[in-house]
N, C-alpha and C. Protein backbone atom coordinates (compact mmCIF):
# COMPACT_ATOMS: atom_id res chain seq x y z
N UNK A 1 0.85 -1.17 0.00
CA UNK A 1 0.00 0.00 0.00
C UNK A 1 0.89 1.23 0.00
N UNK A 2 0.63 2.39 -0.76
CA UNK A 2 1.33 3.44 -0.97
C UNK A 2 0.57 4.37 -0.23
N UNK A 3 1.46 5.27 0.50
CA UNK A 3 1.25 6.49 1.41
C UNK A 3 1.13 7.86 0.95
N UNK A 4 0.83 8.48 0.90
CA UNK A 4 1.28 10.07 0.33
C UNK A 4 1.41 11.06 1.43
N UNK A 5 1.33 10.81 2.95
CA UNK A 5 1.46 11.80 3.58
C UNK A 5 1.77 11.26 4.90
N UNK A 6 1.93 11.84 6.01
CA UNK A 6 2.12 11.11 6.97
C UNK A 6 1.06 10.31 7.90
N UNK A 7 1.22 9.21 8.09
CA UNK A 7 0.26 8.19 8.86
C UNK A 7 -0.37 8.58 10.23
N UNK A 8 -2.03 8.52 10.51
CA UNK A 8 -2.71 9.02 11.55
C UNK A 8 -1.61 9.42 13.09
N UNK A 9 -1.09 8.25 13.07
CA UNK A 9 -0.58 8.07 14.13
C UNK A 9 0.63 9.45 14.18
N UNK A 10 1.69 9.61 13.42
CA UNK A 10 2.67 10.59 13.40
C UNK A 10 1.97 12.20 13.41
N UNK A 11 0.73 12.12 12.88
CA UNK A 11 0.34 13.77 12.33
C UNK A 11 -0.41 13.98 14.05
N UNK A 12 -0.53 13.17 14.90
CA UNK A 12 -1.11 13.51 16.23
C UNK A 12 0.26 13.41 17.03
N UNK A 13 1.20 13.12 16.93
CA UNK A 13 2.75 13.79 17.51
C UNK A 13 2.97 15.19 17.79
N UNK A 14 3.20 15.64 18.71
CA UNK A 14 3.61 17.24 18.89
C UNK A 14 5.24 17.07 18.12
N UNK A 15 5.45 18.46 17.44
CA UNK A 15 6.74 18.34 17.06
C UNK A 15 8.12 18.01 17.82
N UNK A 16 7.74 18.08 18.99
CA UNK A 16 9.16 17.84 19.45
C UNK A 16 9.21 16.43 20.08
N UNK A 17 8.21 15.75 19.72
CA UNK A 17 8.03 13.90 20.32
C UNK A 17 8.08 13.29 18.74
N UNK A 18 8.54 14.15 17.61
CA UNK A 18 8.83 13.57 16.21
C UNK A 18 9.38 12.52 16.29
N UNK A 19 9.99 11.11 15.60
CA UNK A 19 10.79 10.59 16.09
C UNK A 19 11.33 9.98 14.11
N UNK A 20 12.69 10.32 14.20
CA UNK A 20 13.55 9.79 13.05
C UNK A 20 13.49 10.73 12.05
N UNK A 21 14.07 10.25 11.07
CA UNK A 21 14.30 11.52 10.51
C UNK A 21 13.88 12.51 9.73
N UNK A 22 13.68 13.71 9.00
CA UNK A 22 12.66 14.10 8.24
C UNK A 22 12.43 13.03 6.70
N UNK A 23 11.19 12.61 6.10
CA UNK A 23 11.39 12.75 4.73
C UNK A 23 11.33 13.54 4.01
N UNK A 24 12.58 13.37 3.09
CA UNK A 24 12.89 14.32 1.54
C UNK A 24 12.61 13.66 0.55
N UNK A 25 11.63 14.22 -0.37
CA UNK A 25 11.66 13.55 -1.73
C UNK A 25 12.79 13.72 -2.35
N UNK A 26 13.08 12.87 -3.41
CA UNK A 26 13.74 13.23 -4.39
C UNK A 26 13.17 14.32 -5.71
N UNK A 27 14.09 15.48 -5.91
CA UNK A 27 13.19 16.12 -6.74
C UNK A 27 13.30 16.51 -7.96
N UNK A 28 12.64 16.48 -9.15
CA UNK A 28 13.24 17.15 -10.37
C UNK A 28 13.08 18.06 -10.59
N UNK A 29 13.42 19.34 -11.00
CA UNK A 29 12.97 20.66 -11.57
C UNK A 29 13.07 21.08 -12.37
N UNK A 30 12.18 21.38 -12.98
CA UNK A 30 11.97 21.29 -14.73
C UNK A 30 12.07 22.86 -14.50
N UNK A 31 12.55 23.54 -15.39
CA UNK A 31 12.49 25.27 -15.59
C UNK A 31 11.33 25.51 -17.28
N UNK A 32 10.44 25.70 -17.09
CA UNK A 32 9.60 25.70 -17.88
C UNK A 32 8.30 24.74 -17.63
N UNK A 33 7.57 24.23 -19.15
CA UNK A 33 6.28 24.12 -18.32
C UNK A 33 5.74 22.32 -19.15
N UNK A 34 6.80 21.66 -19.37
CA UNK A 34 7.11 20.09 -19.89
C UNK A 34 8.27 19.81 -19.63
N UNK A 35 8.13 18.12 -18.85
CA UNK A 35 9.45 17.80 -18.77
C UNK A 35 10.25 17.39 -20.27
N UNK A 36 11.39 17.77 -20.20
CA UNK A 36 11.97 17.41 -21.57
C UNK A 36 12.48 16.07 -21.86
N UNK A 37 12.16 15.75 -23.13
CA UNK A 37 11.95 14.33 -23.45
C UNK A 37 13.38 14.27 -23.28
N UNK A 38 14.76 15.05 -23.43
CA UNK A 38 15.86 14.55 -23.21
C UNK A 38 16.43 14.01 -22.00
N UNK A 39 15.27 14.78 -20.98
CA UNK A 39 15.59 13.96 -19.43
C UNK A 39 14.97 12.91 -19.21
N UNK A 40 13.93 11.65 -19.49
CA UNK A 40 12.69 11.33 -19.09
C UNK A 40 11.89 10.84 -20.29
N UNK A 41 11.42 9.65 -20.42
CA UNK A 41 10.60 9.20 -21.36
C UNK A 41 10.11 8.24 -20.75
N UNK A 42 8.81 8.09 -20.84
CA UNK A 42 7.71 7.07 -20.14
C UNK A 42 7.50 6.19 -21.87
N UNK A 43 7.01 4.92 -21.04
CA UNK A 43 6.79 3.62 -22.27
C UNK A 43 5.72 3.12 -21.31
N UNK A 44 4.66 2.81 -21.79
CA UNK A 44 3.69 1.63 -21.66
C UNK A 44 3.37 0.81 -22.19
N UNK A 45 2.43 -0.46 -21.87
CA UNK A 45 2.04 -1.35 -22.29
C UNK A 45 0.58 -1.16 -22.00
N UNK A 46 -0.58 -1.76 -22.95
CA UNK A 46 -1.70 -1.44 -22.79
C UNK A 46 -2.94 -2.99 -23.21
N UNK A 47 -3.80 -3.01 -23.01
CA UNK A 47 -4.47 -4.50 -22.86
C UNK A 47 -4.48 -5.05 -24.37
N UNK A 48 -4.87 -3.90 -25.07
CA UNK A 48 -4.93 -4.16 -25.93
C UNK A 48 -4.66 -3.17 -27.36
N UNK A 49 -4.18 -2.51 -28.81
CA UNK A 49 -3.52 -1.76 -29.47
C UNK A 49 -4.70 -0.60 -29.50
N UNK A 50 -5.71 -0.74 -28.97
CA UNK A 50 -6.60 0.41 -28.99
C UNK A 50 -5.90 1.73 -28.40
N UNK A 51 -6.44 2.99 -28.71
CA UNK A 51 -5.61 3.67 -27.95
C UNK A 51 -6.48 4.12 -26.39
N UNK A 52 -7.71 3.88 -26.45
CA UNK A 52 -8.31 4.33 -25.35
C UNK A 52 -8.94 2.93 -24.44
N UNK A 53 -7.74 2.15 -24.29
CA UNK A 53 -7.64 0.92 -23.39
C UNK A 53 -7.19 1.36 -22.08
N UNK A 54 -7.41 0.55 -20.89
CA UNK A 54 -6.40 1.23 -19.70
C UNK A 54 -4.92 0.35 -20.01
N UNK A 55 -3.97 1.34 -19.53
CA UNK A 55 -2.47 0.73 -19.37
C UNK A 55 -2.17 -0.50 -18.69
N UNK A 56 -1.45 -1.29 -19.22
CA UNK A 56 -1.66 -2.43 -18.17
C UNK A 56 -0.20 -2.59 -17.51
N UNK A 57 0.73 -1.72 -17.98
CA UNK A 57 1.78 -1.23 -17.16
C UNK A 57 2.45 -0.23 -17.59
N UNK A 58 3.24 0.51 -16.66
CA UNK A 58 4.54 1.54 -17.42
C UNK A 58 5.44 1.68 -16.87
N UNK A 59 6.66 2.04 -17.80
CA UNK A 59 7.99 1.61 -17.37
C UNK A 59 9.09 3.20 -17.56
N UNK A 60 10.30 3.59 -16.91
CA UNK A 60 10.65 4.91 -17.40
C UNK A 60 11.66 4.38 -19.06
N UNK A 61 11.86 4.62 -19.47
CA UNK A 61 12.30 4.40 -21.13
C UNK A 61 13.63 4.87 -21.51
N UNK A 62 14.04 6.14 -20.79
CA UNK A 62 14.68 6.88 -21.33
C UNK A 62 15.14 7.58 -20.29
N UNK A 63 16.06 7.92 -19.58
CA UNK A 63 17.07 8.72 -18.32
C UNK A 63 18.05 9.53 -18.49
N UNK A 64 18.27 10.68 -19.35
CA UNK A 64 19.10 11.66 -19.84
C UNK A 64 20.08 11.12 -18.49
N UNK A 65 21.77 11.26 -19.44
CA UNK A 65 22.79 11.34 -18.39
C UNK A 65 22.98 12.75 -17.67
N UNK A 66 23.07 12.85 -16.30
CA UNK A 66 23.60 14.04 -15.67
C UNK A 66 22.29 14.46 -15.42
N UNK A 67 21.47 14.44 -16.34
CA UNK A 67 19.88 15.32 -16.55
C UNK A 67 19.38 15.60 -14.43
N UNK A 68 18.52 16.27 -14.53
CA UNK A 68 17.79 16.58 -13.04
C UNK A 68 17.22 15.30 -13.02
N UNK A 69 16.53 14.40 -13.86
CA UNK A 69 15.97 13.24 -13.47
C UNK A 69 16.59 12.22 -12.74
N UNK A 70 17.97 12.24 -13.70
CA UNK A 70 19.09 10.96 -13.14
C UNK A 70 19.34 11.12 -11.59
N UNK A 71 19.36 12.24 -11.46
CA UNK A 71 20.04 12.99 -10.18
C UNK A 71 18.84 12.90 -9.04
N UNK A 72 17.78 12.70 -9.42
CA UNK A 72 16.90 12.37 -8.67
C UNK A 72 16.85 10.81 -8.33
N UNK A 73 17.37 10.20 -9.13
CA UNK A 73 17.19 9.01 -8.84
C UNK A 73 16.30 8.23 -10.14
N UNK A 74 15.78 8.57 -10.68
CA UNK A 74 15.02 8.24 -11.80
C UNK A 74 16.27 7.17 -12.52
N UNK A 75 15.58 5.93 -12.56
CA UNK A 75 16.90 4.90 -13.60
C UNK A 75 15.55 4.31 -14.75
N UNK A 76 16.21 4.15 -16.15
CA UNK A 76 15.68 3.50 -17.02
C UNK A 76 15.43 2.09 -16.80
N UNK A 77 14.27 1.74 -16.55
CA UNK A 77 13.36 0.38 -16.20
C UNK A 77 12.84 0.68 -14.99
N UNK A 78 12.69 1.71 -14.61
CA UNK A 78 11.67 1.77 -13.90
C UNK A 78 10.53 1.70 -13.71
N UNK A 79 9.33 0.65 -13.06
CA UNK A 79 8.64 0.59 -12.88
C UNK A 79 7.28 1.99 -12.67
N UNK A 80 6.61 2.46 -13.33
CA UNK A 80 5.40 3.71 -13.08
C UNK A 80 4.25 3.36 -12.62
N UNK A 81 4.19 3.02 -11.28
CA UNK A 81 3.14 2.53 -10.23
C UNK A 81 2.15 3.97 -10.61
N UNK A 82 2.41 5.21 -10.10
CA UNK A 82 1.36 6.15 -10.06
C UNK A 82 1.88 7.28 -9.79
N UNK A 83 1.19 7.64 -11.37
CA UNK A 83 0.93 9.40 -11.76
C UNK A 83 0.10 10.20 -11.29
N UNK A 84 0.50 11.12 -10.55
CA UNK A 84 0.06 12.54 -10.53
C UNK A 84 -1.00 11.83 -9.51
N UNK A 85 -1.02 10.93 -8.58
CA UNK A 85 -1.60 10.46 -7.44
C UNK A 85 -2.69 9.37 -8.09
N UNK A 86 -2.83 9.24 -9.23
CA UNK A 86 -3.90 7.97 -9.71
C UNK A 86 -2.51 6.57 -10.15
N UNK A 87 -3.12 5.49 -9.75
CA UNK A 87 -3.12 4.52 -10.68
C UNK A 87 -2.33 4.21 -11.85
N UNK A 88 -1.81 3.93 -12.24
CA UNK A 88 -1.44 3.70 -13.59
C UNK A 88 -2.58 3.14 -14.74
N UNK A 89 -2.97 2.29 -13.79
CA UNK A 89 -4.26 1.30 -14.55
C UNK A 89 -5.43 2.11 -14.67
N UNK A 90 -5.62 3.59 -14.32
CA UNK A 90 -6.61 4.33 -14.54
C UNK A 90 -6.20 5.10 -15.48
N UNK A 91 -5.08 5.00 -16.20
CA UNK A 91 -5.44 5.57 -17.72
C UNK A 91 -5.46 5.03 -18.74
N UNK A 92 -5.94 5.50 -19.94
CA UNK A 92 -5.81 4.78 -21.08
C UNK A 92 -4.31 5.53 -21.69
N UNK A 93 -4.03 5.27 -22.49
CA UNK A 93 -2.79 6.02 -23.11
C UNK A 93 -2.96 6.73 -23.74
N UNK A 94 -4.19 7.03 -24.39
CA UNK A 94 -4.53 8.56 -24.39
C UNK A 94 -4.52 9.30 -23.57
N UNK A 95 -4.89 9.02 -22.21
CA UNK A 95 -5.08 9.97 -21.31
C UNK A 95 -3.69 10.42 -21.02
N UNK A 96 -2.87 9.12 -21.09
CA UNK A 96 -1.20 9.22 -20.38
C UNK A 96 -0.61 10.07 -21.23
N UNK A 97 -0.63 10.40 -22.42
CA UNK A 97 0.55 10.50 -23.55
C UNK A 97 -0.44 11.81 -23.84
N UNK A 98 -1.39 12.07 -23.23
CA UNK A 98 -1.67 13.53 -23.37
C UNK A 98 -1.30 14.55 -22.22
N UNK A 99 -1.38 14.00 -20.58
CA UNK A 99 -0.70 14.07 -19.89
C UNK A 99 0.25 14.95 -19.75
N UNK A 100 1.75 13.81 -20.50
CA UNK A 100 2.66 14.16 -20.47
C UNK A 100 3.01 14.80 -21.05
N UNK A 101 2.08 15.17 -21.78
CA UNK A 101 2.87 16.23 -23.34
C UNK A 101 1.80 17.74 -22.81
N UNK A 102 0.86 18.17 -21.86
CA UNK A 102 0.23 18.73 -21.62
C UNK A 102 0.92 19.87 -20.82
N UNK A 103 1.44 21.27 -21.19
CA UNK A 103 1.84 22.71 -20.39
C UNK A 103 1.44 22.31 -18.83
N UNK A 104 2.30 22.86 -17.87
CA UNK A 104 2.19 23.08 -16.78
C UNK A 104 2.28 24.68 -16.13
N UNK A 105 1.58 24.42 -14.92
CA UNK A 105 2.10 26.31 -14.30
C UNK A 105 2.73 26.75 -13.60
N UNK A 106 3.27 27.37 -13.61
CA UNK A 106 4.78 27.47 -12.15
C UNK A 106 4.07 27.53 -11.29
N UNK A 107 4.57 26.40 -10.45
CA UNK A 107 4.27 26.20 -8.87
C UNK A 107 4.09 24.78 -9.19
N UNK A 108 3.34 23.75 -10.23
CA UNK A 108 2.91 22.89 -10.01
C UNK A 108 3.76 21.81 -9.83
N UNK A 109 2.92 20.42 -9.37
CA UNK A 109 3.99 20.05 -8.50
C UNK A 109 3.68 18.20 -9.49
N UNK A 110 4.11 17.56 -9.76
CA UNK A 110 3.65 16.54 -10.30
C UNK A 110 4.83 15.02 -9.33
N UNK A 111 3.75 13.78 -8.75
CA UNK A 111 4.33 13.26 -8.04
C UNK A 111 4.28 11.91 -8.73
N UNK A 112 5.34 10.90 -8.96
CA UNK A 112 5.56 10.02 -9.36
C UNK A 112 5.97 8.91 -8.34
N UNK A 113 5.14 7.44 -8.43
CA UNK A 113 5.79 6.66 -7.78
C UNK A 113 6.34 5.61 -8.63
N UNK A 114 7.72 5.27 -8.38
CA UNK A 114 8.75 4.34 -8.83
C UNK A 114 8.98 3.50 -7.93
N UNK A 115 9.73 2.47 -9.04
CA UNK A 115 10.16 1.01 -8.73
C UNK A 115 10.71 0.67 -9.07
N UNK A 116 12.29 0.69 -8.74
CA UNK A 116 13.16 -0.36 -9.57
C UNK A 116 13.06 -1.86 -8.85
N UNK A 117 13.33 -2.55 -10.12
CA UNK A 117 13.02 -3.85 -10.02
C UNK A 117 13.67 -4.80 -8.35
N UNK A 118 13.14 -5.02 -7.81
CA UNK A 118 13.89 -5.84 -6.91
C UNK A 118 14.03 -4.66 -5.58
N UNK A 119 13.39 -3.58 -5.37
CA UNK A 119 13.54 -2.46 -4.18
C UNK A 119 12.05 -2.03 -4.18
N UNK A 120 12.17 -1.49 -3.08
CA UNK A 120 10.74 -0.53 -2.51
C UNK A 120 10.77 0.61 -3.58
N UNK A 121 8.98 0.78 -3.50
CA UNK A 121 8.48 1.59 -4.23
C UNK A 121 8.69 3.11 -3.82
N UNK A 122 9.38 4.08 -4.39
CA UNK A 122 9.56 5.74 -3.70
C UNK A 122 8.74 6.69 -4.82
N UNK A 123 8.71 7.55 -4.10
CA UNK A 123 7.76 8.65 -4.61
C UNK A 123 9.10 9.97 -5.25
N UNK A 124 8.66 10.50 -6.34
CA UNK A 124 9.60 11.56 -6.67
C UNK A 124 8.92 12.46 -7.64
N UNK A 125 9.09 13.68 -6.91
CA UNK A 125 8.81 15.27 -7.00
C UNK A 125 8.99 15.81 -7.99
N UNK A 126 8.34 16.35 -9.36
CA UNK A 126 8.50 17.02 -9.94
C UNK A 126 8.15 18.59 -10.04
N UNK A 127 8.86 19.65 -9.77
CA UNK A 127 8.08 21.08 -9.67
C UNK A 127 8.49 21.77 -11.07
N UNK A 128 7.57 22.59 -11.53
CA UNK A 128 7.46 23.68 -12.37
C UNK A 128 7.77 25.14 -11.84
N UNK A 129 8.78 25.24 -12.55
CA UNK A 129 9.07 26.90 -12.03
C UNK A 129 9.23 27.83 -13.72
N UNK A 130 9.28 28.78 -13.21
CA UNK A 130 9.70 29.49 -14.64
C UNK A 130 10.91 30.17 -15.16
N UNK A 131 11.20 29.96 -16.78
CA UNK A 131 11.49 29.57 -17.62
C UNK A 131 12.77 31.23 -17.00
């Protein structure tokens, strides 16, 4: 089961009975308003060649060297559990591949959960700032 925030139990902690250490995402920062296909390329698989099927998995494709992605941690074969807080299996690849190719606004914040093969699933931060 994937988390996105902190668990009942920790958010009724007073701050100074915190216990361990803060979490930091890992983060990318895109300067403009699409991540660039030279950092980052998503691949799916889908049930069937229709285009408005749901995904039946996705994987990262493509990991610019040096890029803000790499540096985040982002590795090619990565597993794409869930975009932008849905599912993977709740899009079709239309929805996905419009998505990703879709302007963003400075400030926004887009959250990805990954998986490399054989490790726990982590969450990583993408923000929009401007250009």
């Amino acid at each position: 089961m994937l988390v996105f925030g902190l668990g009942a139990a920790q958010a009724e902690q007073k701050p100074d009975e915190a216990k361990g250490p803060p979490v930091v995402l890992p983060t990318i920062v895109v300067i403009g308003h699409q991540i660039p296909t030279s950092w980052m390329e998503v691949s799916w698989e889908c049930a069937n060649p229709l285009p408005f099927c749901p995904i039946k998995r996705a994987w990262i494709s493509k990991v610019g060297w040096e890029t803000p992605a790499a540096k985040a941690g982002v590795k090619r074969g990565d597993e794409l559990l869930v975009y932008d807080r849905r599912g993977i299996g709740k899009f079709t690849s239309e929805d996905l591949r419009a998505d990703l190719l879709r302007g963003r606004n400075v400030g926004d914040r887009l959250e990805l959960v990954l998986q490399t093969p054989g490790q726990e699933p982590r969450t990583v931060a993408i923000l929009f700032e401007r250009p």
